[in-house]
Structures are given as structure tokens and as C-alpha cells.
Protein backbone atom coordinates (compact mmCIF):
# COMPACT_ATOMS: atom_id res chain seq x y z
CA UNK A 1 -45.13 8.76 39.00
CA UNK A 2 -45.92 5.66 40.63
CA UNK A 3 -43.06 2.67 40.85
CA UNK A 4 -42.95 -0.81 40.39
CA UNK A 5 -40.16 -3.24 41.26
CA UNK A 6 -38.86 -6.05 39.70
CA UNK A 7 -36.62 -7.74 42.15
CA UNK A 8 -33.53 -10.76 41.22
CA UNK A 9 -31.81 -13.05 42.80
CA UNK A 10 -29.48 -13.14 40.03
CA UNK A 11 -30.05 -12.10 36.34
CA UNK A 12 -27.29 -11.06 33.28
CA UNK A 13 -27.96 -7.34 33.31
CA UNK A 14 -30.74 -5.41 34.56
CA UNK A 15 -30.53 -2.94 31.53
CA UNK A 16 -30.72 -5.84 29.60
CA UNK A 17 -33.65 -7.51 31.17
CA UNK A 18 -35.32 -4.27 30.96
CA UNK A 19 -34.73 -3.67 27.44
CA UNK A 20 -35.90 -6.82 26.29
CA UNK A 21 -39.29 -6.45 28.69
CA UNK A 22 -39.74 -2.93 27.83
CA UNK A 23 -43.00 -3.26 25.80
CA UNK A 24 -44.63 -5.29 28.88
CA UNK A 25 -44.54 -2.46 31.49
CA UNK A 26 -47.25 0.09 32.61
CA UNK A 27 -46.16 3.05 30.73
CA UNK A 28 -48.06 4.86 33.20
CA UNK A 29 -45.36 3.68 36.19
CA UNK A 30 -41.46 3.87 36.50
CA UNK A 31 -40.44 0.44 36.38
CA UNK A 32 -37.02 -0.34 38.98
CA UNK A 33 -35.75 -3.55 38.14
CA UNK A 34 -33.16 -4.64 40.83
CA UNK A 35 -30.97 -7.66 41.37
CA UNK A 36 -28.39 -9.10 44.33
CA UNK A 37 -26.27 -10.32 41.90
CA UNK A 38 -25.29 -9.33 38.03
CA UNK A 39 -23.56 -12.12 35.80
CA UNK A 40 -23.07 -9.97 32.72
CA UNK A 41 -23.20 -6.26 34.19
CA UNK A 42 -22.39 -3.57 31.53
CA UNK A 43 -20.81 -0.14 30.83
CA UNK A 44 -20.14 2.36 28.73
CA UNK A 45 -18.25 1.14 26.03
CA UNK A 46 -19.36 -2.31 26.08
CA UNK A 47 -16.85 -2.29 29.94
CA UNK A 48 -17.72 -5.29 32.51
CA UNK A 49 -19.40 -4.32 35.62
CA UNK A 50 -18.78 -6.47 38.62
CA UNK A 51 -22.14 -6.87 40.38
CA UNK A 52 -20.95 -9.02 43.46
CA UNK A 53 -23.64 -9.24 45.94
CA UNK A 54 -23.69 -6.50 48.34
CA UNK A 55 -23.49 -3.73 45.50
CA UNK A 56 -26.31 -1.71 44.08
CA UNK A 57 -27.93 -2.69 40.60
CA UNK A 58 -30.82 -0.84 39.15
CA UNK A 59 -31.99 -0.04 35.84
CA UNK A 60 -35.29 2.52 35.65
CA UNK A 61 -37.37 2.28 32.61
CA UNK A 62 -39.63 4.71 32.13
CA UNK A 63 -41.67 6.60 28.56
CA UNK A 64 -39.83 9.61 27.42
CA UNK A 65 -40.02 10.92 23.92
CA UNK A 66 -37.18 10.80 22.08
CA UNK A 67 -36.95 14.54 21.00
CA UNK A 68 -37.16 15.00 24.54
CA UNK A 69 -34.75 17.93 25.21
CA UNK A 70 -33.25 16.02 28.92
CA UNK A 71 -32.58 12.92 27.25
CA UNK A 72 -29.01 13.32 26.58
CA UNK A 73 -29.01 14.76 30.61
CA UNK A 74 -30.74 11.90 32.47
CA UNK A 75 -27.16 10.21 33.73
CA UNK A 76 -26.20 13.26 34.78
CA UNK A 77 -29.24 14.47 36.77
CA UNK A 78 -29.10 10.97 38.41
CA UNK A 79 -25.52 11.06 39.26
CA UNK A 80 -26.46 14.45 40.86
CA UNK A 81 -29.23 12.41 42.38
CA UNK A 82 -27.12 10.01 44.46
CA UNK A 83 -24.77 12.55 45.39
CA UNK A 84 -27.66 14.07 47.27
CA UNK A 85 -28.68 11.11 48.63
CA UNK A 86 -25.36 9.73 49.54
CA UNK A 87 -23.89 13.26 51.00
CA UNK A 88 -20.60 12.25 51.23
CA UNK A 89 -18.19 15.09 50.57
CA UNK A 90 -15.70 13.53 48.37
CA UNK A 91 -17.45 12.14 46.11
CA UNK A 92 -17.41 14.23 42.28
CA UNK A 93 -18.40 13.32 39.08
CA UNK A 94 -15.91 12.24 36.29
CA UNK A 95 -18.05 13.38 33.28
CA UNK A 96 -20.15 12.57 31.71
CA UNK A 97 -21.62 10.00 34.66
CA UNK A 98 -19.02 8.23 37.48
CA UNK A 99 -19.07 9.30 40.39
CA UNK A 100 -15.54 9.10 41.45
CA UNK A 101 -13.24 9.50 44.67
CA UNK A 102 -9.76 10.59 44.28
CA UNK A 103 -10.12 9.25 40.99
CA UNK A 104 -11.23 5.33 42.41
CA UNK A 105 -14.88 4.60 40.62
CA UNK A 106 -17.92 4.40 43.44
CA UNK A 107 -20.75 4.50 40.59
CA UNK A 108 -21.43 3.85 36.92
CA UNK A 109 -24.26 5.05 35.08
CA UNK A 110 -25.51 3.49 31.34
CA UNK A 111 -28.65 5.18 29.38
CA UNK A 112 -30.02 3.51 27.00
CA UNK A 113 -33.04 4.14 24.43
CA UNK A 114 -35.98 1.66 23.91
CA UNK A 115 -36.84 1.33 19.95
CA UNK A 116 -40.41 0.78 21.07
CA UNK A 117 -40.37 3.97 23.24
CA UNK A 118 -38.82 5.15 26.72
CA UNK A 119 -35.69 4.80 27.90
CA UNK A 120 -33.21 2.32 30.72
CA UNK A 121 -31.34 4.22 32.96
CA UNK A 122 -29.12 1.97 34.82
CA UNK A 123 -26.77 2.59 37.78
CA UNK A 124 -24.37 0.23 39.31
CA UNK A 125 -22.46 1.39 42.71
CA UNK A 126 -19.96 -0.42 45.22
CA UNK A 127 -21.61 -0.44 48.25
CA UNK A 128 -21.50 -2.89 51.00
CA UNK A 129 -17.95 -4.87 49.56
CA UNK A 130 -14.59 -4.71 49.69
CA UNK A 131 -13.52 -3.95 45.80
CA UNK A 132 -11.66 -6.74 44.04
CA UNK A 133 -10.94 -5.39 40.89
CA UNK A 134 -7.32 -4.86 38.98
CA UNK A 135 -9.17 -1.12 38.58
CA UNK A 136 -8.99 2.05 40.44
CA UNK A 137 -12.30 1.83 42.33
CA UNK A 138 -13.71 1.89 46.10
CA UNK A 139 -17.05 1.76 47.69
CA UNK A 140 -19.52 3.24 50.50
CA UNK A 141 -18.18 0.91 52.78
CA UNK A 142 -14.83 1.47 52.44
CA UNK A 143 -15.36 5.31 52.15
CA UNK A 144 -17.80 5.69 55.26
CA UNK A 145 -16.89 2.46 57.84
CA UNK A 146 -20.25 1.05 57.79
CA UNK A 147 -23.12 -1.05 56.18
CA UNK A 148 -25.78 0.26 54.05
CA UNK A 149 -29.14 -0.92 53.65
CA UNK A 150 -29.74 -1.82 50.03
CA UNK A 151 -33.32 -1.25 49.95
CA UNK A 152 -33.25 1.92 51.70
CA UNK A 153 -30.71 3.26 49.68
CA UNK A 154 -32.52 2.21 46.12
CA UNK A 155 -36.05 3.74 47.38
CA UNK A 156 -33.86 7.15 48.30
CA UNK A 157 -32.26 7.37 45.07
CA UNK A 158 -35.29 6.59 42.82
CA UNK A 159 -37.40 9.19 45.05
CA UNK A 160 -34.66 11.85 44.44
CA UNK A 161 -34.30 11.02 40.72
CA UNK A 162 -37.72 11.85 40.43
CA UNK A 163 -37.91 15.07 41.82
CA UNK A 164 -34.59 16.05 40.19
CA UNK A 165 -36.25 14.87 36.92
CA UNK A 166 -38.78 17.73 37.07
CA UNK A 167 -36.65 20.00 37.83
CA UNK A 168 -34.12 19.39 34.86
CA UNK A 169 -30.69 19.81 34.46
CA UNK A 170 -28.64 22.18 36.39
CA UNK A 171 -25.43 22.60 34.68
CA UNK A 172 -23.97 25.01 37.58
CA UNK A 173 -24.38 22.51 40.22
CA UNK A 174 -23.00 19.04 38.30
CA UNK A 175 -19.91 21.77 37.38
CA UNK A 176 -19.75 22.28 41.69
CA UNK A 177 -19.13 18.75 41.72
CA UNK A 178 -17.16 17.92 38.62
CA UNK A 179 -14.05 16.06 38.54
CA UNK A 180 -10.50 17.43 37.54
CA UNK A 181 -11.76 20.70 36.86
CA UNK A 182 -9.04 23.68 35.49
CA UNK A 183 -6.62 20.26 35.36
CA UNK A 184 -4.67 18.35 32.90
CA UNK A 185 -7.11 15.83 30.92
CA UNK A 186 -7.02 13.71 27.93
CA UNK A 187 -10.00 12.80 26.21
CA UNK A 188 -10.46 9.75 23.70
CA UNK A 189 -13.29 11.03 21.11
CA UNK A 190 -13.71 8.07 18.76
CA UNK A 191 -10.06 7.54 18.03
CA UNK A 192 -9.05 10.73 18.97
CA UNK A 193 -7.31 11.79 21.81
CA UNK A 194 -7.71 15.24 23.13
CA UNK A 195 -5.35 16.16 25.75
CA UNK A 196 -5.82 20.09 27.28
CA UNK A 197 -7.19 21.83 30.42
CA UNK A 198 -10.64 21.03 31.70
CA UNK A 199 -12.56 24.47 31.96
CA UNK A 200 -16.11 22.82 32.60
CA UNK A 201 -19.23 22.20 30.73
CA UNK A 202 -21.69 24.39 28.87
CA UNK A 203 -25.71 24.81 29.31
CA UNK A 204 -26.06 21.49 27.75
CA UNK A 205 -23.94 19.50 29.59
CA UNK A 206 -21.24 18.86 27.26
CA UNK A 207 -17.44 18.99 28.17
CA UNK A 208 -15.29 21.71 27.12
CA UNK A 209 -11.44 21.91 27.26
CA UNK A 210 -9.19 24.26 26.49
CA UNK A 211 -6.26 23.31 23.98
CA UNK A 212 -2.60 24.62 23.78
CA UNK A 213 -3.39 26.98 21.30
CA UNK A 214 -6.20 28.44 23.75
CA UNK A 215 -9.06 26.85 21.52
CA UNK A 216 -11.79 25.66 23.37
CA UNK A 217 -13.32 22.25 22.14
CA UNK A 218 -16.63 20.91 22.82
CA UNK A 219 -16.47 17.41 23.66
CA UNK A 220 -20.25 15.99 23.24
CA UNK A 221 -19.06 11.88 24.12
CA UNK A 222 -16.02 10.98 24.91
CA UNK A 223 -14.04 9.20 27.74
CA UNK A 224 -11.61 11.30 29.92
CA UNK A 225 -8.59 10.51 31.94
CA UNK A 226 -6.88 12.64 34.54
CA UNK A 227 -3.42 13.54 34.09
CA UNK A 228 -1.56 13.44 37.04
CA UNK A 229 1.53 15.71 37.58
CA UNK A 230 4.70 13.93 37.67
């Protein structure tokens, strides 16, 4: 599939931009809208994203059907994506889609459907800064001692999304990279909390955890938190 870029100075949110846009772009393309700078950078759950300059934005919109079988995978095949791309052992992914080191946030991923057809698939990643946040987070620069070109980095990723994207989703090799695996978890489902032994994910990508009673539960969204040993 061919691409087009869209490239910012500045903008709100490139999912946003890209949602409200949607019906204007070649459905025949993927369409990578970029920016140096986010003002209004979301997560899942409605959470702030800090786009300082220096950091990777992207959203890719592209025409998927709805019933489409990989929809409820694409964050996941692109957080395997970058970890290709980035090769950098210690990087895992907290499940469903942050790609994590020693539990400090690198990379956030946000999917979102189009009413008038296709889909956003936005990632946001601490590059090139020192992180200023009052959360657990770092970035490649802190993590590998040097600069990275932006640009190169965005074309390698959205080449390597695309050939991951035909060949689906792999559950055993997200589970080879999958973070806090046969440890202590908790899990807020709605406003639930699950707290029990993460075993690792079924065929469809979905979390499973094993309770005190030895029950396993299927967790299909949710957000997890390690629990460290005291």
C-alpha cells in the first residue's frame, strides 16, 4: 500500500486530526499524519500524552472493515512492529500495547475506529528527550546514549507495520516479549480489580490470569499493574 504524509509543526492530536479528516483521504493509500509537537496528545483512557518536540507522534489511517478479524490486534502487531525496528533488548510489552522498560513507559499505542470506515492507529514514543513527567517513563535516548533520526525512524516503523499487517497476529511471539509474565498483577476491568498471576495470552490476544482459587480469567480490556515484591 502506498503512503502519504501529513506533516505538523504543531497540531492537538494527530488521532484527532485524523479522525476528523478521515473521509478526505485516498482510501487507496495509508495516510501517516505526523507532528513535532502535540498540544492535546491522548491515551487510553482519556490519559495525557506529552508530545514535547523531539518525541515520535504518528497516527496511520487506513480502510479496514469493521468485522475485520485483526482489528482488535492492530496495537499489538504494531507494538511488535517497533520492537523490531527498535531492537533493543529490554524493551517488552505491558499488554495490551506499551512498550515498557523495567516497568518506565517508552511507547503508547491508541486505536481508534472511523464511523465512516477505517481505522487511526496512533503511536506516541519518547525518543530524542530527557522525560519530565511525575510518571514512571524513559526514552530511546536515555536507554541507548544517542540521537535518533525522527524521519528515519517513522518510515522504518510504518514499513514494518505493513509487512507485519499481512502477516497477522502472532500470539507466541508478543507472549516472548510480554511484560510481568508468571508474576503478581492486578488488573482494573471497569471497576473491577483483578489481582492474580499473569500466565499469558490466548490465540486472540487477550490476557489471562490465574486467580487464588486456580481459575483462570480472560481479561479482554483492562489496565494492568505490576506488583512488586516487598
Amino acid at each position: 500500500m502506498d503512503v502519504y504524509w501529513i506533516h505538523f509543526a504543531t497540531v492537538d492530536s494527530t488521532n484527532t486530526w485524523a479522525k476528523e479528516h478521515a473521509q478526505e483521504f485516498d482510501p487507496k493509500k495509508l495516510t501517516c499524519i505526523v507532528a513535532d509537537m502535540q498540544t492535546a496528545g491522548r491515551g487510553r483512557f482519556s490519559r495525557s500524552w506529552v508530545g514535547a518536540k523531539g518525541n515520535l507522534m504518528m497516527s496511520l489511517f487506513f480502510h479496514l472493515d469493521p468485522k475485520d478479524p485483526i482489528l482488535p490486534n492492530l496495537a499489538q502487531i504494531l507494538a511488535l512492529s517497533c520492537i523490531r525496528i527498535l531492537r533493543i533488548d529490554e524493551i517488552q510489552i505491558k499488554w495490551p500495547n506499551d512498550l515498557v522498560v523495567d516497568g518506565k513507559k517508552l511507547a503508547g499505542i491508541l486505536v481508534e475506529t472511523v464511523p465512516a470506515g477505517g481505522v487511526v492507529v496512533g503511536l506516541g514514543m519518547n525518543v530524542n528527550v530527557p522525560v519530565e513527567t511525575d510518571q514512571a517513563a524513559t526514552s530511546l535516548y536515555e536507554l541507548s546514549g544517542r540521537k535518533w533520526n525522527l524521519k528515519e525512524l517513522r518510515g522504518q516503523i510504518v514499513t514494518r507495520f505493513q509487512k507485519d499487517l499481512k502477516g497477522g497476529f502472532i500470539p507466541k511471539e508478543f507472549e516472548e516479549v510480554l511484560a510481568y509474565k508468571n508474576q503478581q498483577i492486578s488488573c482494573l476491568v471497569g471497576k473491577e480489580m483483578i489481582e492474580g498471576v499473569l500466565i499469558g495470552i490466548n490465540e486472540r490476544g487477550q490476557l489471562e490470569i490465574k486467580l487464588a482459587d486456580e481459575s483462570i480469567r480472560t481479561i479482554y480490556s483492562g489496565d494492568i499493574q505490576h506488583l512488586r515484591s516487598k
